[in-house]
PDB file of N, CA and C in Angstrom:
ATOM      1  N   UNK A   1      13.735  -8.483  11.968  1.00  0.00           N
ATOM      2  CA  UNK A   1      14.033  -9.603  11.108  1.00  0.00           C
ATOM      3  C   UNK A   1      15.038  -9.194  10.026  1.00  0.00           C
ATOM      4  N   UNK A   2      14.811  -7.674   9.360  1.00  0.00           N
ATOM      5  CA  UNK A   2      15.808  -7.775   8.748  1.00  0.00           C
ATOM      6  C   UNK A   2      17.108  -7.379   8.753  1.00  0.00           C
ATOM      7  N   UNK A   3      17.240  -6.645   9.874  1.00  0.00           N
ATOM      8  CA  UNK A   3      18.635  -6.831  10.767  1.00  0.00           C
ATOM      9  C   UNK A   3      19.587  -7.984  11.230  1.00  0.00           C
ATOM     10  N   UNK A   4      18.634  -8.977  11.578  1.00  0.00           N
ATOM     11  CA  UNK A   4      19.260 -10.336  11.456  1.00  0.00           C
ATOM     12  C   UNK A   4      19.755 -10.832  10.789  1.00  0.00           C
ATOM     13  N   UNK A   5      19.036 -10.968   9.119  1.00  0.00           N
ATOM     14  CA  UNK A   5      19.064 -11.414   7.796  1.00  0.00           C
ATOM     15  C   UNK A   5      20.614 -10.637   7.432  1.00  0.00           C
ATOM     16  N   UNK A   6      20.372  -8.958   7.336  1.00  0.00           N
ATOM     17  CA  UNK A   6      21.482  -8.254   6.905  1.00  0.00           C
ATOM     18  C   UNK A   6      22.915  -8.608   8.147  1.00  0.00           C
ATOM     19  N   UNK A   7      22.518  -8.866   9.140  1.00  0.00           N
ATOM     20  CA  UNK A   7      24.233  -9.299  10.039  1.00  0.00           C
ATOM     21  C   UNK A   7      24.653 -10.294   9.914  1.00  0.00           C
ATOM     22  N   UNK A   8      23.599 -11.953   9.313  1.00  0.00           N
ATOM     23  CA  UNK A   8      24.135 -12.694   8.940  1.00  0.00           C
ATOM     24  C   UNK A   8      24.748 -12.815   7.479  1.00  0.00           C
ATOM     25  N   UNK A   9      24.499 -11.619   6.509  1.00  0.00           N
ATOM     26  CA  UNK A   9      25.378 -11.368   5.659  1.00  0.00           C
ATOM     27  C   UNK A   9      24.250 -11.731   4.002  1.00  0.00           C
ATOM     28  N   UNK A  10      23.157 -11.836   4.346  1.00  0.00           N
ATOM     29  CA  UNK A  10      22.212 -12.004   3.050  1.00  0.00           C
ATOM     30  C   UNK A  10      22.501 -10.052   2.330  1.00  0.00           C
ATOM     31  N   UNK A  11      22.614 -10.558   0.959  1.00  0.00           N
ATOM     32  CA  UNK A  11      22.512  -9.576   0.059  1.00  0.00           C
ATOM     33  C   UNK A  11      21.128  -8.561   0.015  1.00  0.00           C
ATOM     34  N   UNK A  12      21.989  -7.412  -0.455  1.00  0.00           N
ATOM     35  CA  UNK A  12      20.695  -6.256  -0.183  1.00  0.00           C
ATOM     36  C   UNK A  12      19.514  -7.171  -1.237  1.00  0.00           C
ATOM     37  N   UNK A  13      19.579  -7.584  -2.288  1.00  0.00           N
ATOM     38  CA  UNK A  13      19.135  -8.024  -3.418  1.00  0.00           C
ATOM     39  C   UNK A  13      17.791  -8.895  -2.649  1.00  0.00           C
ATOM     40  N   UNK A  14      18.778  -9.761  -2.013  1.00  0.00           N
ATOM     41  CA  UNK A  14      17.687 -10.739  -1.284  1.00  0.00           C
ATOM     42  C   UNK A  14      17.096  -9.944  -0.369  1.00  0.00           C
ATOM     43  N   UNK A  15      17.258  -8.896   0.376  1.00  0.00           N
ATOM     44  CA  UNK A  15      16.345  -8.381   1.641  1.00  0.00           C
ATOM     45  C   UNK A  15      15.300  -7.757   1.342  1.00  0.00           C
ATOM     46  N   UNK A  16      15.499  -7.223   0.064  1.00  0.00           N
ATOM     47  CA  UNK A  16      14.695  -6.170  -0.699  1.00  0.00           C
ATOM     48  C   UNK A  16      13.729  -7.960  -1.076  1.00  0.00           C
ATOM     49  N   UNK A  17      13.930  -8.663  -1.700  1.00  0.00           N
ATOM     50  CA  UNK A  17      13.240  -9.483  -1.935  1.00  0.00           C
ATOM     51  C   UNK A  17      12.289 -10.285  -0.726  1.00  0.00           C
ATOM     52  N   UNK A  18      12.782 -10.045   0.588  1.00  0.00           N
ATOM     53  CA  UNK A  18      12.416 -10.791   1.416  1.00  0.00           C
ATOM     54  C   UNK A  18      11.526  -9.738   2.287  1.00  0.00           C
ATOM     55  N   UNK A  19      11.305  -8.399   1.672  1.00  0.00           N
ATOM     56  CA  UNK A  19      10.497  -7.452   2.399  1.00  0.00           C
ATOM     57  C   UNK A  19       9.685  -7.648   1.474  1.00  0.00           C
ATOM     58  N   UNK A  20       9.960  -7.276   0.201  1.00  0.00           N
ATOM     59  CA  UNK A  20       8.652  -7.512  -0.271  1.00  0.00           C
ATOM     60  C   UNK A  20       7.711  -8.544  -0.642  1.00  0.00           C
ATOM     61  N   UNK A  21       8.613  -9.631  -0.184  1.00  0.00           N
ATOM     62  CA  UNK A  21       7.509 -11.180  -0.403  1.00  0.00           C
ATOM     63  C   UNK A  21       7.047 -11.176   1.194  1.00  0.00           C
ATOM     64  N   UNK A  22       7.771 -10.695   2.056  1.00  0.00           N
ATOM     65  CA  UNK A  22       7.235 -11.018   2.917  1.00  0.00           C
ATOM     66  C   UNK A  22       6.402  -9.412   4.453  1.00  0.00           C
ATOM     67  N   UNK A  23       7.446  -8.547   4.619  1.00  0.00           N
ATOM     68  CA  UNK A  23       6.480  -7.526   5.191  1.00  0.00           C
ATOM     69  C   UNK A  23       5.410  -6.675   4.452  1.00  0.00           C
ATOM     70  N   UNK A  24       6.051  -6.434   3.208  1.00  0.00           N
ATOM     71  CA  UNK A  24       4.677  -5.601   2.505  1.00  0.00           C
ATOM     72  C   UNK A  24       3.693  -5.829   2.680  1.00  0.00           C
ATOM     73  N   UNK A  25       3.285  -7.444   2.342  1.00  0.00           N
ATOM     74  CA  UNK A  25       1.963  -7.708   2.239  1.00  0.00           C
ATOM     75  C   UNK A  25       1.154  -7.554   3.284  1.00  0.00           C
ATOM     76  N   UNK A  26       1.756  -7.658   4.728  1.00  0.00           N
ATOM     77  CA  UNK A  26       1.267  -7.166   5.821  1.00  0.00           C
ATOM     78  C   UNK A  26       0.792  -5.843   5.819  1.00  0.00           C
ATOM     79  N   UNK A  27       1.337  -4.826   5.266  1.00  0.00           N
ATOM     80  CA  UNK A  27       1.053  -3.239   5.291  1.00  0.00           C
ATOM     81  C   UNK A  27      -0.050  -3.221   4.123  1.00  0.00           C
ATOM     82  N   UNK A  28      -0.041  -4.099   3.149  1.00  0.00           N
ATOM     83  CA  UNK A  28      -0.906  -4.027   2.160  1.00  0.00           C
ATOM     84  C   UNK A  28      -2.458  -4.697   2.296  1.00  0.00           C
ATOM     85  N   UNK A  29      -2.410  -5.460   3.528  1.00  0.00           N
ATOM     86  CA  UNK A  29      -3.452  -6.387   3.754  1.00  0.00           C
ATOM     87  C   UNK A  29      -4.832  -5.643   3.563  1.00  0.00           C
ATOM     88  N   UNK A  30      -5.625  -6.600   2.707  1.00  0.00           N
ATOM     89  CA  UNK A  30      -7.073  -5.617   2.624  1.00  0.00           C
ATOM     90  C   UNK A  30      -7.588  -4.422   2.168  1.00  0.00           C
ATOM     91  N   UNK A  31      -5.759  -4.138   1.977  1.00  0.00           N
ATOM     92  CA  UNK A  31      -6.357  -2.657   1.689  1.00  0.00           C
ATOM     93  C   UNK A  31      -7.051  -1.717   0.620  1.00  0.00           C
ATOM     94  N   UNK A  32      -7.994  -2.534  -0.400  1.00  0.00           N
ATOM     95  CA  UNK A  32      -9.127  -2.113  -0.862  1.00  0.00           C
ATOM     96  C   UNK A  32     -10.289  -1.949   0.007  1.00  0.00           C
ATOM     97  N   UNK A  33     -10.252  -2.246   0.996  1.00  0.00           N
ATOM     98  CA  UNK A  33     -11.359  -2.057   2.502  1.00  0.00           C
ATOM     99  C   UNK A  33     -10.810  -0.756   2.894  1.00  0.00           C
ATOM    100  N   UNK A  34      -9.743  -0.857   3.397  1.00  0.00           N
ATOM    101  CA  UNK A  34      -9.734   0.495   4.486  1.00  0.00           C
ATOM    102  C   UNK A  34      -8.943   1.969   3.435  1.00  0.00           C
ATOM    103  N   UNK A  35      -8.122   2.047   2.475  1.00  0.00           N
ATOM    104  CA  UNK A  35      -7.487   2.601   1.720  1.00  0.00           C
ATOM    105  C   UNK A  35      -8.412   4.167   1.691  1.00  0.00           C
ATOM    106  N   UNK A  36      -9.888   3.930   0.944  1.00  0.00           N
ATOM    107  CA  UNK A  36     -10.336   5.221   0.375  1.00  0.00           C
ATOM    108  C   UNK A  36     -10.670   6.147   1.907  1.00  0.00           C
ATOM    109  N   UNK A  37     -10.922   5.218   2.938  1.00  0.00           N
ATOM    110  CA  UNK A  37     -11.058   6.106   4.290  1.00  0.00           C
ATOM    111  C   UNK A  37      -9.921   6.371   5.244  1.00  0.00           C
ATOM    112  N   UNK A  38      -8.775   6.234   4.798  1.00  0.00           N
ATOM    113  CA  UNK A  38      -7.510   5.944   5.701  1.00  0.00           C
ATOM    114  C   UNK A  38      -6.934   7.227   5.893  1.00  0.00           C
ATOM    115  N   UNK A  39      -6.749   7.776   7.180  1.00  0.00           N
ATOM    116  CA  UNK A  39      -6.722   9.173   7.534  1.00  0.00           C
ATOM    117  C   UNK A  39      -4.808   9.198   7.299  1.00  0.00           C
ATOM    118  N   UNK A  40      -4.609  10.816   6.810  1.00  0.00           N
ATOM    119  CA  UNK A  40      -3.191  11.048   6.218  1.00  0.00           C
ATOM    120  C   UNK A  40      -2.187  10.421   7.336  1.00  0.00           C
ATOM    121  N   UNK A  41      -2.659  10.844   8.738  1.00  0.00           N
ATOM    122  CA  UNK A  41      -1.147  10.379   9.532  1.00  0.00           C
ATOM    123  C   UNK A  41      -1.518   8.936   9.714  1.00  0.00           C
ATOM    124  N   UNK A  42      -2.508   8.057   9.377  1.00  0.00           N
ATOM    125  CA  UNK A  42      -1.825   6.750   9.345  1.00  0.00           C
ATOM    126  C   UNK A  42      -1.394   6.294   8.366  1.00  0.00           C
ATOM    127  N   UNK A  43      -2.192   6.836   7.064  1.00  0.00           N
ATOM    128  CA  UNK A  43      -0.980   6.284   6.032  1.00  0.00           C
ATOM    129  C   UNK A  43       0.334   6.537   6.139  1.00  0.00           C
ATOM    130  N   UNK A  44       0.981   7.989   6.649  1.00  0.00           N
ATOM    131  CA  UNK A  44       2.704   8.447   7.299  1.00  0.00           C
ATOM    132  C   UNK A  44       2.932   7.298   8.167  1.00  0.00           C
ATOM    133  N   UNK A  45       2.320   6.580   8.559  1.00  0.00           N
ATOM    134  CA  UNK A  45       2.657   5.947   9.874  1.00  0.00           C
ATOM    135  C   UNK A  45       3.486   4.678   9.472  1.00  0.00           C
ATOM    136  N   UNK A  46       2.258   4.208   8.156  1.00  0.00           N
ATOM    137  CA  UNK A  46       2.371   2.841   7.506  1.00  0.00           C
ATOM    138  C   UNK A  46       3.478   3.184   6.589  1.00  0.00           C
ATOM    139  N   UNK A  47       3.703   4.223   6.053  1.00  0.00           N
ATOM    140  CA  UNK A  47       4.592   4.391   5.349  1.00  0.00           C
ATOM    141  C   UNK A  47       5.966   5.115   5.363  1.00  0.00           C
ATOM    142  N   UNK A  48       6.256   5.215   7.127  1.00  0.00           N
ATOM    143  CA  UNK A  48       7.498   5.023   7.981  1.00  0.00           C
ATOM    144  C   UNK A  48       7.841   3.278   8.083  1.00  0.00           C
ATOM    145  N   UNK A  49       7.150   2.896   8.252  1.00  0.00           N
ATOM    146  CA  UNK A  49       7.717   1.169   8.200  1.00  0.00           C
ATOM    147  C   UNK A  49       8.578   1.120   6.843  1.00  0.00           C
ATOM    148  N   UNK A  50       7.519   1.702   5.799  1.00  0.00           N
ATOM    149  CA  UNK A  50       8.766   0.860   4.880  1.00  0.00           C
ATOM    150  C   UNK A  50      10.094   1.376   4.620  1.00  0.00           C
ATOM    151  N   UNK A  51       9.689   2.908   4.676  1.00  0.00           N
ATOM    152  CA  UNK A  51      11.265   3.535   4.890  1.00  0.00           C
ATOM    153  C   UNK A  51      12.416   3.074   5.767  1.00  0.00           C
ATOM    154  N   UNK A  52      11.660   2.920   7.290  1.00  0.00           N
ATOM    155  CA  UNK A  52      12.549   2.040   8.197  1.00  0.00           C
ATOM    156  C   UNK A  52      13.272   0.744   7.380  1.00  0.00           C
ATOM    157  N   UNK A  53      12.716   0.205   6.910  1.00  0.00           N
ATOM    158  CA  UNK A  53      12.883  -1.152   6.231  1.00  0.00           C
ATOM    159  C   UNK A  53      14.643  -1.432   5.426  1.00  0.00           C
ATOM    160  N   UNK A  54      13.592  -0.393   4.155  1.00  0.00           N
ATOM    161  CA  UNK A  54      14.415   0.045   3.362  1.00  0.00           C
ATOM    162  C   UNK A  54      15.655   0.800   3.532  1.00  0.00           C
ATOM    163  N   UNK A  55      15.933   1.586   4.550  1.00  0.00           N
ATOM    164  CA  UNK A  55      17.090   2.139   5.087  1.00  0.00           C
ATOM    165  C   UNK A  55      17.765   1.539   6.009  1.00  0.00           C
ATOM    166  N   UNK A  56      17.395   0.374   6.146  1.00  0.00           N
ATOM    167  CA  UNK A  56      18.211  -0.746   7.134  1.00  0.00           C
ATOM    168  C   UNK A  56      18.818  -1.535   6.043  1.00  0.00           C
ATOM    169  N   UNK A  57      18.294  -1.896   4.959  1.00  0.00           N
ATOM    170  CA  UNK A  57      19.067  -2.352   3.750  1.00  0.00           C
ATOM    171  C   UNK A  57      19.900  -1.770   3.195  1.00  0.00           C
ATOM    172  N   UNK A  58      19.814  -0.043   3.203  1.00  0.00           N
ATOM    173  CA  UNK A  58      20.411   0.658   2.238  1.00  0.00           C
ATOM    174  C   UNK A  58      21.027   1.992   3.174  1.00  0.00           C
ATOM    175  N   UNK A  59      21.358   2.077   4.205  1.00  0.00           N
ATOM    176  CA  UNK A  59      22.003   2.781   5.260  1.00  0.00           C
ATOM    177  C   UNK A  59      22.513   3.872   4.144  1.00  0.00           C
ATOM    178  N   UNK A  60      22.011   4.909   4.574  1.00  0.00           N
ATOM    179  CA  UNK A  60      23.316   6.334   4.078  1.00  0.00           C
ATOM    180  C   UNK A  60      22.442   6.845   2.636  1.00  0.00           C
ATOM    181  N   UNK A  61      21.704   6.584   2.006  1.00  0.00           N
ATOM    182  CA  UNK A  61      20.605   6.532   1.077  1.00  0.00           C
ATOM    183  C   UNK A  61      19.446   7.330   1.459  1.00  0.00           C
ATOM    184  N   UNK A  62      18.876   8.272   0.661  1.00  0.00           N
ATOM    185  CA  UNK A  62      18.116   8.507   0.985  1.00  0.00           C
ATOM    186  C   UNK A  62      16.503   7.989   0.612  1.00  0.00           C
ATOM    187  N   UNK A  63      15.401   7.883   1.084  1.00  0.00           N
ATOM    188  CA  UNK A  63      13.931   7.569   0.669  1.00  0.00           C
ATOM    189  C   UNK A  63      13.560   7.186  -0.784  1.00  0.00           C
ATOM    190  N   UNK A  64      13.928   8.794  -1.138  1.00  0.00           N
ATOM    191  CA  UNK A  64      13.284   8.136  -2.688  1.00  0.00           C
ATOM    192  C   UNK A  64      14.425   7.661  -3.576  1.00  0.00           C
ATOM    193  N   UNK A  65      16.009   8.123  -3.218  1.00  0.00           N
ATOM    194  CA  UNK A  65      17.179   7.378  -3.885  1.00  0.00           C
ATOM    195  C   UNK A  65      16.941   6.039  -3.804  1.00  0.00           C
ATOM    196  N   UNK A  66      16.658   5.371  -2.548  1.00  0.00           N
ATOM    197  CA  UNK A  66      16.177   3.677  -2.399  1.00  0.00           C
ATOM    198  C   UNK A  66      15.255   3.104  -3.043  1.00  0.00           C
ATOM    199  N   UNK A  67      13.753   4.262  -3.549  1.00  0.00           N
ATOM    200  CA  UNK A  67      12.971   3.445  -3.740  1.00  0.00           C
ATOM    201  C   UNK A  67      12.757   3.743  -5.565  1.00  0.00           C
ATOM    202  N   UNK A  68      14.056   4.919  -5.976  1.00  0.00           N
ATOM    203  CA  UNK A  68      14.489   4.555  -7.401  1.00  0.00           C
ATOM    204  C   UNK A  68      15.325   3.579  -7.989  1.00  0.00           C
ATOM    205  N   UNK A  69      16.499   2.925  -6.648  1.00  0.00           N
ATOM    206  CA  UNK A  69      17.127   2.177  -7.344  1.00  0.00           C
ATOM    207  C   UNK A  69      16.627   0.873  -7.143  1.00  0.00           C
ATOM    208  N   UNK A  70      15.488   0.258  -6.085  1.00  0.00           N
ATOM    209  CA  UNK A  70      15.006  -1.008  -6.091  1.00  0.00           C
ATOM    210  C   UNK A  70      13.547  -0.907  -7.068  1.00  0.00           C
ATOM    211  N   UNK A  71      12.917   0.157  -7.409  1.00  0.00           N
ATOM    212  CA  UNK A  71      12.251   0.214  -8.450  1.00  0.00           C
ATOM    213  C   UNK A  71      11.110  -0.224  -7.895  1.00  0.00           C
ATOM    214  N   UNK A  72      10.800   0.245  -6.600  1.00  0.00           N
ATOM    215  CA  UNK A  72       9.310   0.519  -6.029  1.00  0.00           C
ATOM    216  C   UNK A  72       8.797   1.511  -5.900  1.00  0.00           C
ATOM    217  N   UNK A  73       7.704   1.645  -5.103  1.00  0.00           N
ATOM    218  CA  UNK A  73       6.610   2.711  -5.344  1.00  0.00           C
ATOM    219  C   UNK A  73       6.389   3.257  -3.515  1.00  0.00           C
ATOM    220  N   UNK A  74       6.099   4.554  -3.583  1.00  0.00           N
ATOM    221  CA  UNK A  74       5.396   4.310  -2.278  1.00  0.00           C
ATOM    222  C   UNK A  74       4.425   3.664  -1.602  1.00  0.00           C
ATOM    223  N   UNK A  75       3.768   3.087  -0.569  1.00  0.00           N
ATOM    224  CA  UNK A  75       2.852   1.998  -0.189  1.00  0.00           C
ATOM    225  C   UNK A  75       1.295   3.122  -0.560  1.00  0.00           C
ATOM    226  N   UNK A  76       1.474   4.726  -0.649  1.00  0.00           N
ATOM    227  CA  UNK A  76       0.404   5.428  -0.626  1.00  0.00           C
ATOM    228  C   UNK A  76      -0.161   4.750  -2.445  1.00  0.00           C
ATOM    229  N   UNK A  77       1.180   5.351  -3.303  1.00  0.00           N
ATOM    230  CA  UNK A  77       0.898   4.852  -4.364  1.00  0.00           C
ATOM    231  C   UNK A  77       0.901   3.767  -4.751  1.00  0.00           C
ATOM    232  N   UNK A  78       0.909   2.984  -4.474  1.00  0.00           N
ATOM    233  CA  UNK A  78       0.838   1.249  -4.778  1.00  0.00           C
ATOM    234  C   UNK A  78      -0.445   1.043  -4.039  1.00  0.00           C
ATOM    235  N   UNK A  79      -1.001   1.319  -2.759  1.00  0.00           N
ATOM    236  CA  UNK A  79      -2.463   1.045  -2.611  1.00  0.00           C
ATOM    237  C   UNK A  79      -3.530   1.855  -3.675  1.00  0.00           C
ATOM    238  N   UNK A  80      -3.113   2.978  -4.176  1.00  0.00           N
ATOM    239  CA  UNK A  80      -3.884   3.717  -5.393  1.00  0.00           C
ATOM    240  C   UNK A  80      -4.233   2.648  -6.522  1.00  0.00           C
ATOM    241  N   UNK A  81      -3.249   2.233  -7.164  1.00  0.00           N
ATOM    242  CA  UNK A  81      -2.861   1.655  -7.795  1.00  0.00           C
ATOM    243  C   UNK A  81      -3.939   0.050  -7.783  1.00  0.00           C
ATOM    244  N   UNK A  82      -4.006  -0.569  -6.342  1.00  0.00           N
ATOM    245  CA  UNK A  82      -4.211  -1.826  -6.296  1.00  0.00           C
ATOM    246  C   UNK A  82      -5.821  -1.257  -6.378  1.00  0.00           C
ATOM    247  N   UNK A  83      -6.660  -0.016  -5.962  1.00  0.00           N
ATOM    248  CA  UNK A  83      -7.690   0.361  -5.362  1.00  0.00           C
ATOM    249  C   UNK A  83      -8.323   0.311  -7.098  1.00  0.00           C
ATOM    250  N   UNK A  84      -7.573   1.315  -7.912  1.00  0.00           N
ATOM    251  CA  UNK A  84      -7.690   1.146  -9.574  1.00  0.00           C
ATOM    252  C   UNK A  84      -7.781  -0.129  -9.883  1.00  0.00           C
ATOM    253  N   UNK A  85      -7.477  -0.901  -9.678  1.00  0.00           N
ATOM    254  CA  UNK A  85      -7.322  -2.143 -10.515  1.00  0.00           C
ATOM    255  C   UNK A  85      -8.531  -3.183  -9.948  1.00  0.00           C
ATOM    256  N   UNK A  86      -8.597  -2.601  -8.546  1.00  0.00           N
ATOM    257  CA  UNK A  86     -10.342  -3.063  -8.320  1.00  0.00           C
ATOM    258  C   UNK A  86     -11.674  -2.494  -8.871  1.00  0.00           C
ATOM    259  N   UNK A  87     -11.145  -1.449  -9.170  1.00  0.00           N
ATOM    260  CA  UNK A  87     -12.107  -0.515  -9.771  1.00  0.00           C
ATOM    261  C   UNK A  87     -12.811  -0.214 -10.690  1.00  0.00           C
ATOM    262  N   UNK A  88     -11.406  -0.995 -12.209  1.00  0.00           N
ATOM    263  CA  UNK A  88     -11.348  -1.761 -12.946  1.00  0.00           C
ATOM    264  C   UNK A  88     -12.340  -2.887 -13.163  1.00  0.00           C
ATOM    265  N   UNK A  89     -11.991  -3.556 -12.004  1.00  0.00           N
ATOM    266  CA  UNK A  89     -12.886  -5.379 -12.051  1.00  0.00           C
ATOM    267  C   UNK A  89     -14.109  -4.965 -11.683  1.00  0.00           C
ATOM    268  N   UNK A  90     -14.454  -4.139 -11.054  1.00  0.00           N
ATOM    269  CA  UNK A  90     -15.984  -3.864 -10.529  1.00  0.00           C
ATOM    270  C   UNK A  90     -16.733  -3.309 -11.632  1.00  0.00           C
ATOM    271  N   UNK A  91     -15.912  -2.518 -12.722  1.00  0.00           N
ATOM    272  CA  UNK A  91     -16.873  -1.852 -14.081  1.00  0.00           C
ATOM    273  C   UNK A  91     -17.358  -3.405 -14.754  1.00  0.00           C
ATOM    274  N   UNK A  92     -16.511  -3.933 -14.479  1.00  0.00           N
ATOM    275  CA  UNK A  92     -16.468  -5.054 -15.943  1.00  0.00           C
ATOM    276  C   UNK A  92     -18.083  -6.277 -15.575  1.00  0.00           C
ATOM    277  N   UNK A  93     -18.488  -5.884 -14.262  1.00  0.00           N
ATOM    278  CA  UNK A  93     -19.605  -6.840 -13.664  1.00  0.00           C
ATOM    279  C   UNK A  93     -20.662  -6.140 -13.494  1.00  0.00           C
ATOM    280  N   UNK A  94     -21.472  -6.123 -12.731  1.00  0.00           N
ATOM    281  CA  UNK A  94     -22.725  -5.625 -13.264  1.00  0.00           C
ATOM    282  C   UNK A  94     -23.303  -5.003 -12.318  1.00  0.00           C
ATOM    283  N   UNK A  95     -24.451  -3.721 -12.797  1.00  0.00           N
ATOM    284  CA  UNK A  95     -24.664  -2.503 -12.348  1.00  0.00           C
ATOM    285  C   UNK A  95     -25.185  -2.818 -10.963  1.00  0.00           C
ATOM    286  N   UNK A  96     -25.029  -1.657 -10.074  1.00  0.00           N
ATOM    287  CA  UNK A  96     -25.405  -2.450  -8.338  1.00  0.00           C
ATOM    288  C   UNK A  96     -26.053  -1.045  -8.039  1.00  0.00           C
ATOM    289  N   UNK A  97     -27.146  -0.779  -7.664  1.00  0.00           N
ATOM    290  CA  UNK A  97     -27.776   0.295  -6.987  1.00  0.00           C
ATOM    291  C   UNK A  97     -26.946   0.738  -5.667  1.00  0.00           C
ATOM    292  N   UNK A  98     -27.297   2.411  -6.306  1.00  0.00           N
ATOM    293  CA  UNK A  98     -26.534   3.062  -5.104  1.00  0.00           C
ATOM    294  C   UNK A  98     -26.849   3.169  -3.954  1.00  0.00           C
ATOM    295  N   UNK A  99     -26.002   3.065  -2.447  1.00  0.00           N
ATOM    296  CA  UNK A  99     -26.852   3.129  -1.550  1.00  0.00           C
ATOM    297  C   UNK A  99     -27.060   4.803  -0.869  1.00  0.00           C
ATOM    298  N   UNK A 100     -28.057   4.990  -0.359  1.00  0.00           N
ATOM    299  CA  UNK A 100     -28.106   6.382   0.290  1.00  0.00           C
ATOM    300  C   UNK A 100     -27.322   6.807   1.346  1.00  0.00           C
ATOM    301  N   UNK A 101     -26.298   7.276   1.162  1.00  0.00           N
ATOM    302  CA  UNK A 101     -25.266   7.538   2.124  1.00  0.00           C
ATOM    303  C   UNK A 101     -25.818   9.111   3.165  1.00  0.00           C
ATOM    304  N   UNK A 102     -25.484   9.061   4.441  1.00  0.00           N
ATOM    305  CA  UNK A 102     -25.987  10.468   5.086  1.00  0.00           C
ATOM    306  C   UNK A 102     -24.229  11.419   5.198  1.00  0.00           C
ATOM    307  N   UNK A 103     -23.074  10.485   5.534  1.00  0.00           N
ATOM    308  CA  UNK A 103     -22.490  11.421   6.151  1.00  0.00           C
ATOM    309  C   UNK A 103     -21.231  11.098   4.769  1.00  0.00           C
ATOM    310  N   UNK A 104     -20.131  11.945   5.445  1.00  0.00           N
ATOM    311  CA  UNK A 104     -19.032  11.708   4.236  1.00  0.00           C
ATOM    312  C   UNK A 104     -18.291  10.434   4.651  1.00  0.00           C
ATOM    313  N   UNK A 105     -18.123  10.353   5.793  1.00  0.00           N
ATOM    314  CA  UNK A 105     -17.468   9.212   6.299  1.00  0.00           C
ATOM    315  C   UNK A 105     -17.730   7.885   5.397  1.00  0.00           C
ATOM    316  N   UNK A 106     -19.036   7.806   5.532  1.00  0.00           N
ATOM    317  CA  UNK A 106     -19.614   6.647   5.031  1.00  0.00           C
ATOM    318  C   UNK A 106     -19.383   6.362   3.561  1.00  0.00           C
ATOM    319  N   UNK A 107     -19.682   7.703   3.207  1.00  0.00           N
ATOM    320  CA  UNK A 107     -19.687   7.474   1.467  1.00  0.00           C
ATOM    321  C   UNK A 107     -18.225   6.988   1.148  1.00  0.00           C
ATOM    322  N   UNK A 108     -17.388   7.817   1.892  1.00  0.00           N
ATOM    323  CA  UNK A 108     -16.356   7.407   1.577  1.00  0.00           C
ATOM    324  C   UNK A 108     -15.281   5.852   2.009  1.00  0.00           C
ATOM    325  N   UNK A 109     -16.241   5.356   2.930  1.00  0.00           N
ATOM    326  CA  UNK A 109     -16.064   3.990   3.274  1.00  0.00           C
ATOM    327  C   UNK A 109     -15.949   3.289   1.750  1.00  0.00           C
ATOM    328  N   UNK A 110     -15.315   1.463   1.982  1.00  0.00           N
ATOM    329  CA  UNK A 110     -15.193   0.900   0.749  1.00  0.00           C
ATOM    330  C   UNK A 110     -16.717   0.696  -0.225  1.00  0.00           C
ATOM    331  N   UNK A 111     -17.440   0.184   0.368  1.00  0.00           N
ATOM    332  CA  UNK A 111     -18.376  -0.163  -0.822  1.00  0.00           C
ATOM    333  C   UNK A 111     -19.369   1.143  -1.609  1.00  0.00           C
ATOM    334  N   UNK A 112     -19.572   1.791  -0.475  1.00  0.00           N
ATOM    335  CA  UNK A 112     -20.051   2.877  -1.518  1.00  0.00           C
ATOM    336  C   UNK A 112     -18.564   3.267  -2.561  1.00  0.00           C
ATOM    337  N   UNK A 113     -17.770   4.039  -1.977  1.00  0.00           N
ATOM    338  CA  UNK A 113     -16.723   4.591  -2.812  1.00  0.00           C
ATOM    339  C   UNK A 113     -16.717   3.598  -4.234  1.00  0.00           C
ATOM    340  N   UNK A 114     -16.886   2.313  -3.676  1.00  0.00           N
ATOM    341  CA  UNK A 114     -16.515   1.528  -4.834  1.00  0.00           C
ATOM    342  C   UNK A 114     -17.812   1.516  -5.985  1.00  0.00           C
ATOM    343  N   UNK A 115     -19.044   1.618  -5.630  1.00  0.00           N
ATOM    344  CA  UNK A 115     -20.238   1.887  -6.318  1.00  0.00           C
ATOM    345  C   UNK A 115     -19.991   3.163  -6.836  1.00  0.00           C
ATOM    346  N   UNK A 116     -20.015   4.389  -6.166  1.00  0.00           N
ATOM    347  CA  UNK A 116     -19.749   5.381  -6.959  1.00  0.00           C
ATOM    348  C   UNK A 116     -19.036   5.854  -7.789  1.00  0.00           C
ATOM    349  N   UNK A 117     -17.919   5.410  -7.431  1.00  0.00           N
ATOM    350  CA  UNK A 117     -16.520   5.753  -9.026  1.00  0.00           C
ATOM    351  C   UNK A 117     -16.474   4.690  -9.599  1.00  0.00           C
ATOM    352  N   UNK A 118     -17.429   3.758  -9.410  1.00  0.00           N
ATOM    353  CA  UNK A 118     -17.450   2.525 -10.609  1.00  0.00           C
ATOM    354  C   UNK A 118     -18.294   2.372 -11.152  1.00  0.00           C
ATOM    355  N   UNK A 119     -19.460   2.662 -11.112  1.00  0.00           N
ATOM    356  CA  UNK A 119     -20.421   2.993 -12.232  1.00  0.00           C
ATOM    357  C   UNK A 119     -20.437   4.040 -13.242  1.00  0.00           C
TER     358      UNK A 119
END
C-alpha cells in the first residue's frame, strides 16, 4: 500500500502519516495482552515491518536516522510505554488478590504480570 501511495506521488509527510494512522495500529493491536510474554524474535519480526515501512518512505536512510527525523519510537519501546501507562491505570483502582502462579510462563502472561507490578 505504501508503494502505491509513494508512486502515485503522496508526500513522505503524508505516508509517515498514513502508516501511522493506519499500519501501526495493526502491529500495536492488544498489545497490553501479549507484550510482557512476547518472545525476542517476534518482537524482531514485528519490528522489521516497520523498518520495511519506513525505508520505503525514506530509501537511502538509515533505521534510526528515519525514526529521528519522523520523531518515533521503536514498536519494542512504544509497546513499553503503552504497557506503563496501563500500569499506571491499574494502581489508580483497586487492590485485586494475587493469583498463584506455578510456572514462569504464566506469571509472566498479562494479568498476573499486571497484578504483580501493579500493586
Amino acid at each position: 500500500m505504501l508503494y502505491q501511495l509513494k508512486r502515485a506521488g503522496i508526500t513522505q509527510k503524508d505516508l509517515v502519516s498514513v502508516y501511522v494512522s493506519v499500519v501501526r495500529p495493526v502491529l500495536e493491536y492488544a498489545c497490553p495482552v501479549w507484550h510482557t510474554n512476547l518472545p525476542q524474535y517476534l518482537s524482531d519480526n514485528i519490528e522489521v515491518i516497520q523498518k520495511t515501512a519506513l525505508k520505503c518512505i525514506f530509501p537511502g536512510l538509515g533505521y534510526s536516522e528515519i525514526l529521528r527525523r519522523v520523531n518515533l519510537d521503536t514498536l519494542n519501546v512504544r509497546r513499553d510505554s503503552i504497557c506503563q501507562h496501563i500500569k499506571y491505570n491499574i494502581r489508580q483502582q483497586n487492590v485485586y488478590p494475587l493469583p498463584v502462579t506455578r510456572t514462569n510462563r504464566f506469571r509472566n502472561s498479562f494479568i498476573p504480570w499486571a497484578l504483580y507490578n501493579c500493586q
